[in-house]
N, C-alpha and C. Protein backbone atom coordinates (compact mmCIF):
# COMPACT_ATOMS: atom_id res chain seq x y z
N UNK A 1 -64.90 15.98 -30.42
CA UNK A 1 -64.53 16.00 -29.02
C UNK A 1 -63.24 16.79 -28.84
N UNK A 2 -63.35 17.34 -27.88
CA UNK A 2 -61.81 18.30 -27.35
C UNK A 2 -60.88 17.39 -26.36
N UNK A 3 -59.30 17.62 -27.14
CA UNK A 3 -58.74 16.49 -26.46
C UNK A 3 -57.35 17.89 -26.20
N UNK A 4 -56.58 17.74 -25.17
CA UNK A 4 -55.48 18.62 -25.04
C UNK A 4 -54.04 17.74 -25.14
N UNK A 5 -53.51 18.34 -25.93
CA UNK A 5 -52.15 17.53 -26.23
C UNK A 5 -51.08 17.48 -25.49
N UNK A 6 -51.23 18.35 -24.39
CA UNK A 6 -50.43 18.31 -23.07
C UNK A 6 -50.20 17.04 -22.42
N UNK A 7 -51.55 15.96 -22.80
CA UNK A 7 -51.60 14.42 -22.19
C UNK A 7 -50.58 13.67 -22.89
N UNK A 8 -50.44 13.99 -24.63
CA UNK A 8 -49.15 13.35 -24.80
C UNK A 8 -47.87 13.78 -24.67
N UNK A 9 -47.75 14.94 -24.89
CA UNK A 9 -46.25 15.67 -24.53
C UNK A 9 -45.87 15.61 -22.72
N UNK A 10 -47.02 15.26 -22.09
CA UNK A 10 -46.48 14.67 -20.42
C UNK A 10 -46.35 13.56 -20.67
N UNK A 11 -47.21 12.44 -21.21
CA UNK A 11 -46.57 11.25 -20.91
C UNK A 11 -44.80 11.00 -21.88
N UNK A 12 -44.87 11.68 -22.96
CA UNK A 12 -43.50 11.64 -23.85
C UNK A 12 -42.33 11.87 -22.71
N UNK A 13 -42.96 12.70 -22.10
CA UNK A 13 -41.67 13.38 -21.09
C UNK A 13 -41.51 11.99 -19.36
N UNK A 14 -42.47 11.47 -19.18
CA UNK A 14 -42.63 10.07 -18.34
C UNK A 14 -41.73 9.21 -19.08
N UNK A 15 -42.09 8.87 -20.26
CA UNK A 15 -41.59 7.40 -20.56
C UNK A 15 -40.32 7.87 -20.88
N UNK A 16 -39.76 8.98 -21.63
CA UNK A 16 -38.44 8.92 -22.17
C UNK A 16 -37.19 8.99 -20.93
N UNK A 17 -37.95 9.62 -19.46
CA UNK A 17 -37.49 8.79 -18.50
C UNK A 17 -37.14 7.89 -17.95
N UNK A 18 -38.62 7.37 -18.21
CA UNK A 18 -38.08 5.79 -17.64
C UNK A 18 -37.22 4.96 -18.40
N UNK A 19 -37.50 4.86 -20.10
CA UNK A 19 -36.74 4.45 -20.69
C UNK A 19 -35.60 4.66 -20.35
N UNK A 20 -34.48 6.28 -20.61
CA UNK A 20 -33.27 6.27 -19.98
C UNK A 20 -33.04 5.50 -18.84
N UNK A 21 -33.66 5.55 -17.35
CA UNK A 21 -33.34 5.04 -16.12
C UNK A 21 -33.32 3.31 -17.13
N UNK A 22 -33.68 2.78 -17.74
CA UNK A 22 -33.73 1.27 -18.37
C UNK A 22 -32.70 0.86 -19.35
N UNK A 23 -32.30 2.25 -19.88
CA UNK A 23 -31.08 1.71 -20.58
C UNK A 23 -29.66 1.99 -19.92
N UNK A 24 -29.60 3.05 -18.72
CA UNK A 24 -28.72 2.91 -17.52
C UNK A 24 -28.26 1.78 -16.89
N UNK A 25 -29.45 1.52 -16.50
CA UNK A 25 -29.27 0.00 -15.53
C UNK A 25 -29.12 -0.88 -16.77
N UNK A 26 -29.73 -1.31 -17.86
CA UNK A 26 -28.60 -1.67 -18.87
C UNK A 26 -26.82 -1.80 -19.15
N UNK A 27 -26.93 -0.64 -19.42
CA UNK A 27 -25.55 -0.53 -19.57
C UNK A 27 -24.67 -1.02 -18.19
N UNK A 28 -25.27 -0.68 -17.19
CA UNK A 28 -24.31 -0.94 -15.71
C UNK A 28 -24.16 -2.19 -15.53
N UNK A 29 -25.11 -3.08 -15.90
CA UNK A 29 -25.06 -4.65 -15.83
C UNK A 29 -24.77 -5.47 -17.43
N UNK A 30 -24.05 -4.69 -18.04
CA UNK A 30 -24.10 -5.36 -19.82
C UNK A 30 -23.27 -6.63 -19.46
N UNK A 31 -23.53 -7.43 -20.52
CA UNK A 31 -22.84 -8.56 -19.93
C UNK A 31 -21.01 -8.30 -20.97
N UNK A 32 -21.19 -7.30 -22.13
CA UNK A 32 -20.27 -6.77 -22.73
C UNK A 32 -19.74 -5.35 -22.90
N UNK A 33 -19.11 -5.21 -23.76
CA UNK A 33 -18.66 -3.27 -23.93
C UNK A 33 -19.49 -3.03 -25.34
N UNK A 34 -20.23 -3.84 -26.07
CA UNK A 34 -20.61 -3.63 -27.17
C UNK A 34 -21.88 -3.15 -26.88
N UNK A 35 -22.50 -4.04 -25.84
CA UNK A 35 -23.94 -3.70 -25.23
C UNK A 35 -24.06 -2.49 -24.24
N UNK A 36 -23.03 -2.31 -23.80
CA UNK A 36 -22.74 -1.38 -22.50
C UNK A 36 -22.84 -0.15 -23.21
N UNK A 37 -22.07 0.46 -24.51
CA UNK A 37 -21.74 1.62 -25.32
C UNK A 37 -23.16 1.58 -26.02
N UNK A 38 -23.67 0.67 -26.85
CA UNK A 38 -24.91 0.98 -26.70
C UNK A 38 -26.39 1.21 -25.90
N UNK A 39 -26.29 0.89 -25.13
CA UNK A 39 -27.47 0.99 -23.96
C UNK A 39 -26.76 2.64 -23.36
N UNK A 40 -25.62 2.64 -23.13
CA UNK A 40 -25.49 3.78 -22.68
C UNK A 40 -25.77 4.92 -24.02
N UNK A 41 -25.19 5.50 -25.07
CA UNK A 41 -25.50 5.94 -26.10
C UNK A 41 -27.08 6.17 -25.69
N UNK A 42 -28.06 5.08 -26.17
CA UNK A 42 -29.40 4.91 -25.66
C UNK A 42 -29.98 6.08 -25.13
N UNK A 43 -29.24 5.75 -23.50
CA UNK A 43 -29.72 6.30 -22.88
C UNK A 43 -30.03 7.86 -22.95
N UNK A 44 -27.96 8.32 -23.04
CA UNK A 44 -28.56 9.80 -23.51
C UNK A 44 -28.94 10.27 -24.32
N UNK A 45 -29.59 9.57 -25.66
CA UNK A 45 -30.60 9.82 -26.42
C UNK A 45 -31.60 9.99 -25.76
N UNK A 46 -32.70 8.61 -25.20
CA UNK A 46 -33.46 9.38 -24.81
C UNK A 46 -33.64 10.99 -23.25
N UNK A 47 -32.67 10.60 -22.97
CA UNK A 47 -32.61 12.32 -22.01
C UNK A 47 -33.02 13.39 -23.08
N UNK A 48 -32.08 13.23 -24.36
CA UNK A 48 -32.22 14.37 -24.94
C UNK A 48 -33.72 14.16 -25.45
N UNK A 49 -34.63 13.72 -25.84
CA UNK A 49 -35.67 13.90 -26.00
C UNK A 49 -36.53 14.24 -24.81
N UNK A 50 -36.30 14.03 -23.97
CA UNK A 50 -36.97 13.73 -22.72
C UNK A 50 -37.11 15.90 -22.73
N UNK A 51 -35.75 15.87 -22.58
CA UNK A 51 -35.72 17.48 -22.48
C UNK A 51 -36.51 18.14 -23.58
N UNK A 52 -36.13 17.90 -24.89
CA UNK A 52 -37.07 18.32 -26.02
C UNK A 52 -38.29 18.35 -26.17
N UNK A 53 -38.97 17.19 -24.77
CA UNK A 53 -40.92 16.87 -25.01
C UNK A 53 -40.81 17.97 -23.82
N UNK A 54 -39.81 18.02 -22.95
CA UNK A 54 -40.10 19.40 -21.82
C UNK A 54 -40.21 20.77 -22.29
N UNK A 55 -39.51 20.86 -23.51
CA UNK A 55 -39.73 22.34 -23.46
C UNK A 55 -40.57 22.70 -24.52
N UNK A 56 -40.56 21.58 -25.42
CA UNK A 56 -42.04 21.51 -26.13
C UNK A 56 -43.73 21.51 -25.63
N UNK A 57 -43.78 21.34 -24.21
CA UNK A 57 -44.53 21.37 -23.36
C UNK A 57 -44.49 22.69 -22.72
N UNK A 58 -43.85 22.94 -22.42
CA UNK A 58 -43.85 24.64 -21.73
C UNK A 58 -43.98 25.49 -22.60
N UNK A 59 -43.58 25.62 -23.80
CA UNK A 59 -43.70 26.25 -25.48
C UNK A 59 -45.24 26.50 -25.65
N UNK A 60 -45.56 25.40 -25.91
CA UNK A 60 -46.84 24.76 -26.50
C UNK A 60 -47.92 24.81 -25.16
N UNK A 61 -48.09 25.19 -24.11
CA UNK A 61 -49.33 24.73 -23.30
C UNK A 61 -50.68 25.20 -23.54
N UNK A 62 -50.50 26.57 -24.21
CA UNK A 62 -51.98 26.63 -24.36
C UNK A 62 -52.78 26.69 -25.69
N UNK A 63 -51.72 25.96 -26.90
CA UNK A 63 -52.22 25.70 -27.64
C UNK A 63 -52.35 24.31 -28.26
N UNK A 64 -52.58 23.52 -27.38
CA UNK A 64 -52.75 21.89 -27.81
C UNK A 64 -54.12 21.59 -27.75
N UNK A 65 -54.96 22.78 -27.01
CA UNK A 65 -56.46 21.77 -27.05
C UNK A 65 -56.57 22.14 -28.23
N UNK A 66 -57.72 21.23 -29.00
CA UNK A 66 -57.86 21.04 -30.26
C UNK A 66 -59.14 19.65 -30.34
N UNK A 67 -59.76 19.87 -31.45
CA UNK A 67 -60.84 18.82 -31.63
C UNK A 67 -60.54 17.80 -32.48
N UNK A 68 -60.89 16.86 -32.14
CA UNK A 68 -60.82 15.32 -33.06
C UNK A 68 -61.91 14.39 -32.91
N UNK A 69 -61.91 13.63 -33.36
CA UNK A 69 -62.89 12.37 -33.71
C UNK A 69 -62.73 11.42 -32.31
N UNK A 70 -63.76 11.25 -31.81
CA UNK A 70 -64.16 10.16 -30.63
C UNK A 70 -62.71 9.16 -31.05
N UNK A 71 -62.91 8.52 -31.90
CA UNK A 71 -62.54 7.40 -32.46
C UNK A 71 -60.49 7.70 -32.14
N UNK A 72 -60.22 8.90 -32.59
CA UNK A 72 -58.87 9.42 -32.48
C UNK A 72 -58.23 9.77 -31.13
N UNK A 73 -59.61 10.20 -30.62
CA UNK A 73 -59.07 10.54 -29.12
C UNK A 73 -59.00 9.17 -27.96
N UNK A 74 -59.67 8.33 -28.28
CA UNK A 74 -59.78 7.15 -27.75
C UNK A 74 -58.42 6.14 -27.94
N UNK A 75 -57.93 6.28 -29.29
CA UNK A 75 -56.81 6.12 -29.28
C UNK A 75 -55.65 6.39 -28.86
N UNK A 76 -55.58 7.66 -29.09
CA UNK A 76 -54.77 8.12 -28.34
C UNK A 76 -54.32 8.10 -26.54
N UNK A 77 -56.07 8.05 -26.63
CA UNK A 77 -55.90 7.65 -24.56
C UNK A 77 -55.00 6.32 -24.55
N UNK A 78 -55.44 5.55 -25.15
CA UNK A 78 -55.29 4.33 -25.14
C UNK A 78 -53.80 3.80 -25.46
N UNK A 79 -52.90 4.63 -26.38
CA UNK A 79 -51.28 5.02 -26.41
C UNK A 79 -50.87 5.31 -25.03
N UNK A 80 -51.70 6.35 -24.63
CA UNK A 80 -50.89 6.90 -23.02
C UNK A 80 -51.20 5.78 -22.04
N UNK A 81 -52.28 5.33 -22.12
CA UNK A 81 -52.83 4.11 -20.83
C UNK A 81 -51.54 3.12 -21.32
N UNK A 82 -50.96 2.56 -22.32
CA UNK A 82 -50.56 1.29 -22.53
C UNK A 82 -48.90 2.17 -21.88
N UNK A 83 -48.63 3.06 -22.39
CA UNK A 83 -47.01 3.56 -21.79
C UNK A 83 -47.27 4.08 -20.61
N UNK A 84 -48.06 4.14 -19.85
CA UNK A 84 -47.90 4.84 -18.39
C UNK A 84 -47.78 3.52 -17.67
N UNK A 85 -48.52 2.11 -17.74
CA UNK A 85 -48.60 1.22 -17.51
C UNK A 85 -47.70 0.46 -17.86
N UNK A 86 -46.74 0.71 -18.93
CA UNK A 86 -46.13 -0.35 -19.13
C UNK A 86 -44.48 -0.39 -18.34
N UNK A 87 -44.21 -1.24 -18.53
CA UNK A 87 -42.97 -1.98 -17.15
C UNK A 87 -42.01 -1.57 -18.33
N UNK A 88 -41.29 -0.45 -18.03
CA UNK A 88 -39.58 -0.35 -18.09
C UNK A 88 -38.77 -0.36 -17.12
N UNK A 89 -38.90 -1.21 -16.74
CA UNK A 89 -37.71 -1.32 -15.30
C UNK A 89 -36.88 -2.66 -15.54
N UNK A 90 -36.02 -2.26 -14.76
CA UNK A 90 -34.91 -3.13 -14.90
C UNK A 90 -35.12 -4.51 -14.26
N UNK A 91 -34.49 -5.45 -14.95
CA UNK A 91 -34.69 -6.90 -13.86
C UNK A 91 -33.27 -7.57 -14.03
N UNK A 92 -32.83 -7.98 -12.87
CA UNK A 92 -31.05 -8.01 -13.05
C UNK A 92 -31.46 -9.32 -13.74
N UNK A 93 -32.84 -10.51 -13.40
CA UNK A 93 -32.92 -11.93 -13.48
C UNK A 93 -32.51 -12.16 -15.00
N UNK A 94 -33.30 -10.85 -15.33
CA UNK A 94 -33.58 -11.05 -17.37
C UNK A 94 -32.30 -11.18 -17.85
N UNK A 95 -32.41 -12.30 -19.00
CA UNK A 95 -31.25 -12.42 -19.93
C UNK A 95 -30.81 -11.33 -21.18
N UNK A 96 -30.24 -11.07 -21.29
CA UNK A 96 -30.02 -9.85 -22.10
C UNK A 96 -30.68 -9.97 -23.81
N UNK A 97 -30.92 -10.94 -24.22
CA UNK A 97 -32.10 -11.74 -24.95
C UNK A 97 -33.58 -10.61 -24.82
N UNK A 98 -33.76 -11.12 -22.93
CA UNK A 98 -35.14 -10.45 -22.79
C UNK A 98 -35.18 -8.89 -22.51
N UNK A 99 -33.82 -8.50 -22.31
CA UNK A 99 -34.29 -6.98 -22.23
C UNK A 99 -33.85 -6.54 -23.43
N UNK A 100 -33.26 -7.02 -24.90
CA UNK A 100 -33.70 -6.09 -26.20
C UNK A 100 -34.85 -6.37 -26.09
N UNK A 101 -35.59 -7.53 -25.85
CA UNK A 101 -36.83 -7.61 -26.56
C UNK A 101 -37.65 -6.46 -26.22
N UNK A 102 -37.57 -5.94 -24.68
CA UNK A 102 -38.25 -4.97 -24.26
C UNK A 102 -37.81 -3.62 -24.64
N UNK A 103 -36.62 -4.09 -24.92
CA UNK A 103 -36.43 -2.31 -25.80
C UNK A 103 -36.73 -2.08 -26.83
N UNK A 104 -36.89 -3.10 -27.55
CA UNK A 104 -37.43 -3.14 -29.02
C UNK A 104 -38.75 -2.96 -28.82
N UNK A 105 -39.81 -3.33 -28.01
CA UNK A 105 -41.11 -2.95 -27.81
C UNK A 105 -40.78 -1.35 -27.19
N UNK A 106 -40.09 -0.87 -26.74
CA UNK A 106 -39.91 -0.01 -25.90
C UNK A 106 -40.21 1.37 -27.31
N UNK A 107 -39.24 0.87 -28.39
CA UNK A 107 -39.05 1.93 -29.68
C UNK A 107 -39.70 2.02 -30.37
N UNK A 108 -40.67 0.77 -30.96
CA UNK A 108 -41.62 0.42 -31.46
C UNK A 108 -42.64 1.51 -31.17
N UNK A 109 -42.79 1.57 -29.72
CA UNK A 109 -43.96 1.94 -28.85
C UNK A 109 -43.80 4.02 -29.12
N UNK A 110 -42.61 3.99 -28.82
CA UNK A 110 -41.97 5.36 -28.99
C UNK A 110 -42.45 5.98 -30.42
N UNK A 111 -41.88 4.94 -31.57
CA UNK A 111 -42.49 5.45 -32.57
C UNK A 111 -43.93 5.81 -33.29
N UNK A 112 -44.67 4.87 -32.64
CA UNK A 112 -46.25 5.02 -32.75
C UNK A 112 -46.77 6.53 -32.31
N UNK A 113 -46.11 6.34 -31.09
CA UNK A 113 -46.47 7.56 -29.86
C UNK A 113 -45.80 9.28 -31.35
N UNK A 114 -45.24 8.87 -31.53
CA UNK A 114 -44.25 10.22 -32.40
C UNK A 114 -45.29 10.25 -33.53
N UNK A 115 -45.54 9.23 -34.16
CA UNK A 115 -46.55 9.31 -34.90
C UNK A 115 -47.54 9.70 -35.33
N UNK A 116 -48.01 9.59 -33.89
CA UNK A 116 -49.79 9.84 -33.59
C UNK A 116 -49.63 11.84 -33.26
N UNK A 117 -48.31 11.80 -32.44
CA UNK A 117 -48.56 13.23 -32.14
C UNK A 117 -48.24 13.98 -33.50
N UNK A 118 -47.65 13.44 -34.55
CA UNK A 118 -47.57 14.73 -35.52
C UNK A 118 -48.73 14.25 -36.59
N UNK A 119 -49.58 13.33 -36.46
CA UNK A 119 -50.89 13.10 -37.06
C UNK A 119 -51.79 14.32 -36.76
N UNK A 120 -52.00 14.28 -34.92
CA UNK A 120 -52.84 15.48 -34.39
C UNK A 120 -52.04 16.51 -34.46
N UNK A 121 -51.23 17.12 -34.48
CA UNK A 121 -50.66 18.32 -33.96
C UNK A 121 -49.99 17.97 -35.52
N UNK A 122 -49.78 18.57 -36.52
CA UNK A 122 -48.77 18.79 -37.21
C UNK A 122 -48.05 20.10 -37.61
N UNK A 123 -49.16 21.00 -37.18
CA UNK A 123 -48.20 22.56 -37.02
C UNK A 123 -47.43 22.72 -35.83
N UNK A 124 -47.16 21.67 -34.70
CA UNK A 124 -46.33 21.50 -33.67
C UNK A 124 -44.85 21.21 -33.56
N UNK A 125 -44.42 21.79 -33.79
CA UNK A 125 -42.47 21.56 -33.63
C UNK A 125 -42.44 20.40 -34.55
N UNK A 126 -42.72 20.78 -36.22
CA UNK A 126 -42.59 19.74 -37.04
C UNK A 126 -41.08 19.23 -36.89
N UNK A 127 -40.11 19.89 -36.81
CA UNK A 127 -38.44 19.83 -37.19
C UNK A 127 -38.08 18.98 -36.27
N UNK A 128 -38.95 19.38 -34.90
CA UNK A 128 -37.91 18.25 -33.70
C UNK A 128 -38.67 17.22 -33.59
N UNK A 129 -39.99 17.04 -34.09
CA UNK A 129 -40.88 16.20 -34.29
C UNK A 129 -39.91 14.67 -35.09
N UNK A 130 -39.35 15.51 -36.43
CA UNK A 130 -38.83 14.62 -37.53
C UNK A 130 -37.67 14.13 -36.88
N UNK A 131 -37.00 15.13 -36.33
CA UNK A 131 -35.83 14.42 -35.77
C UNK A 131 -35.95 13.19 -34.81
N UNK A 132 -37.10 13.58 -33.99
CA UNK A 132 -37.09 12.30 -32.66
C UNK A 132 -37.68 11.60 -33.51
N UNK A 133 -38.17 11.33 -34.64
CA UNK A 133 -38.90 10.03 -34.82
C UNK A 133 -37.51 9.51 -35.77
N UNK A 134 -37.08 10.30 -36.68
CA UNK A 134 -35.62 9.49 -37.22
C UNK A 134 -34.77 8.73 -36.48
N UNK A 135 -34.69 9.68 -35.02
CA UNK A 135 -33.96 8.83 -33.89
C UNK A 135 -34.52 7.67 -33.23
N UNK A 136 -35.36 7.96 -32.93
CA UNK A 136 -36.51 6.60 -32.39
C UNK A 136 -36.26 5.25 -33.22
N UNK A 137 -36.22 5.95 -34.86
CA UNK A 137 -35.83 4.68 -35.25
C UNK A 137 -35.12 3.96 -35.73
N UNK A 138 -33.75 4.89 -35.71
CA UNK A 138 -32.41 4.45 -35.58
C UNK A 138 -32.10 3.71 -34.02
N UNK A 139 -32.76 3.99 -33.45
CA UNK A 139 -32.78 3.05 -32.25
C UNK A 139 -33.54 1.76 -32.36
N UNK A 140 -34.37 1.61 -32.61
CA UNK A 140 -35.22 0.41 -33.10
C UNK A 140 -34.34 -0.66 -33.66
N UNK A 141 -33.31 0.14 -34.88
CA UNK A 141 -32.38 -0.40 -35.68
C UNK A 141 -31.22 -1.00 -34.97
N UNK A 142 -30.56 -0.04 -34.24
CA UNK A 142 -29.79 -0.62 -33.28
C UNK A 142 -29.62 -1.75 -32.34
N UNK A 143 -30.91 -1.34 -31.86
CA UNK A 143 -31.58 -2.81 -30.86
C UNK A 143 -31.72 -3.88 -31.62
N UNK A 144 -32.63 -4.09 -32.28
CA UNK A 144 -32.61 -5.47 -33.25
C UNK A 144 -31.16 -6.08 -33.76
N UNK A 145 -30.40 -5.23 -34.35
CA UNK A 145 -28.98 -5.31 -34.76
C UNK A 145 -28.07 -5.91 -33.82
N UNK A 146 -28.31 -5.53 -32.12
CA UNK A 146 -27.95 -5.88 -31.09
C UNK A 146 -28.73 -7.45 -31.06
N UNK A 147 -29.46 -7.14 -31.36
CA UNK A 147 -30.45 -9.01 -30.68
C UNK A 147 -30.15 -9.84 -31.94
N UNK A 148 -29.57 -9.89 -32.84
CA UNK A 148 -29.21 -10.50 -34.12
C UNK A 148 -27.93 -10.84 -34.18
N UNK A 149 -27.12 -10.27 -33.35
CA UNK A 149 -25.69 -10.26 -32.99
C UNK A 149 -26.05 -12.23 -32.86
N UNK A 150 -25.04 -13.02 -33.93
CA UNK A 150 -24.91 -14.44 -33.32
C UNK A 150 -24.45 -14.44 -31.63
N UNK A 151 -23.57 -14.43 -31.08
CA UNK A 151 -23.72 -15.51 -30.02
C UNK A 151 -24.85 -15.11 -28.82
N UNK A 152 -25.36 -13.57 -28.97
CA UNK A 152 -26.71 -13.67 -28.31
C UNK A 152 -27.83 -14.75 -28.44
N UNK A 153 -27.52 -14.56 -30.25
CA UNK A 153 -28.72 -15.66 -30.35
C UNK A 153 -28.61 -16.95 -29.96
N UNK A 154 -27.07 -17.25 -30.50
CA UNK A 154 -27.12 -18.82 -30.27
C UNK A 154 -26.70 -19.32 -29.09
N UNK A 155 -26.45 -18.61 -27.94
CA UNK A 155 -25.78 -18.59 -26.53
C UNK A 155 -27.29 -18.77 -25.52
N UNK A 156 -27.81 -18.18 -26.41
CA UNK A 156 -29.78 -17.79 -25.28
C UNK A 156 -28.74 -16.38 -24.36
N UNK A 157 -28.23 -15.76 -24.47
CA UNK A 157 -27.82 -14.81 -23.51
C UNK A 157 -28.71 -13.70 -23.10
């Protein structure tokens, strides 16, 4: 089956949006400066990717269609259906508890997504490929590190 890779390098360029706009409003409401410097940090990480899936997209447009297995492409839909759909937005209610948790699904999710695209595409911007997924998961690292912090944990904060 013919699948065009433009579907993931647009949605890369969606979510690493929304994500930033999520670790903004993060940082603006941190309940500290420890959380604040990280969520902000965060954030303009993901911008800078955000820009990197943009011009990797304008680079790349007319050579992403490409053939794969029912089975691969279904998956892959199924990566973009779960991040186009999924809720990064801010909620002032959430305890800062519940929004690592969502950033930690947030990186998790990021990294799969980085994954899958240099599975299909691997003659595709291998270099910035490696980099955003190193970063992706030095963020992963961060966040957890953040939610492990004692008095988050033992506060319920």
């Amino acid at each position: 089956m013919n699948f065009d890779g433009k579907q993931i390098l647009s949605t890369f360029v969606k979510m690493e949006q929304s994500i930033a706009k999520y670790y903004t409003e993060l940082a603006d409401n941190a309940p500290d400066e420890k959380s604040k410097a990280l969520f902000l940090r965060l954030s303009l990480e993901e911008v800078n990717h955000q820009k990197m899936y943009g011009t990797l997209l304008e680079k790349h447009q007319g050579d992403l269609e490409r053939e794969f297995s029912e089975e691969e492409i279904e998956y892959t839909k199924s990566l973009i259906e779960v991040n186009l759909t999924g809720k990064h937005s801010f909620d002032k209610d959430a305890k800062l508890k519940d929004s690592l948790e969502l950033a930690e699904k947030m990186e998790k999710d990021g990294i799969l997504f980085v994954h899958q695209m240099m599975s299909m595409y691997p003659d595709i911007a291998e270099k910035e490929m490696k980099i955003i997924l190193k970063e992706e998961k030095k963020h992963l690292q961060m966040v957890r590190e953040r939610m492990n912090f004692g008095p988050i944990r033992s506060l319920g904060l």
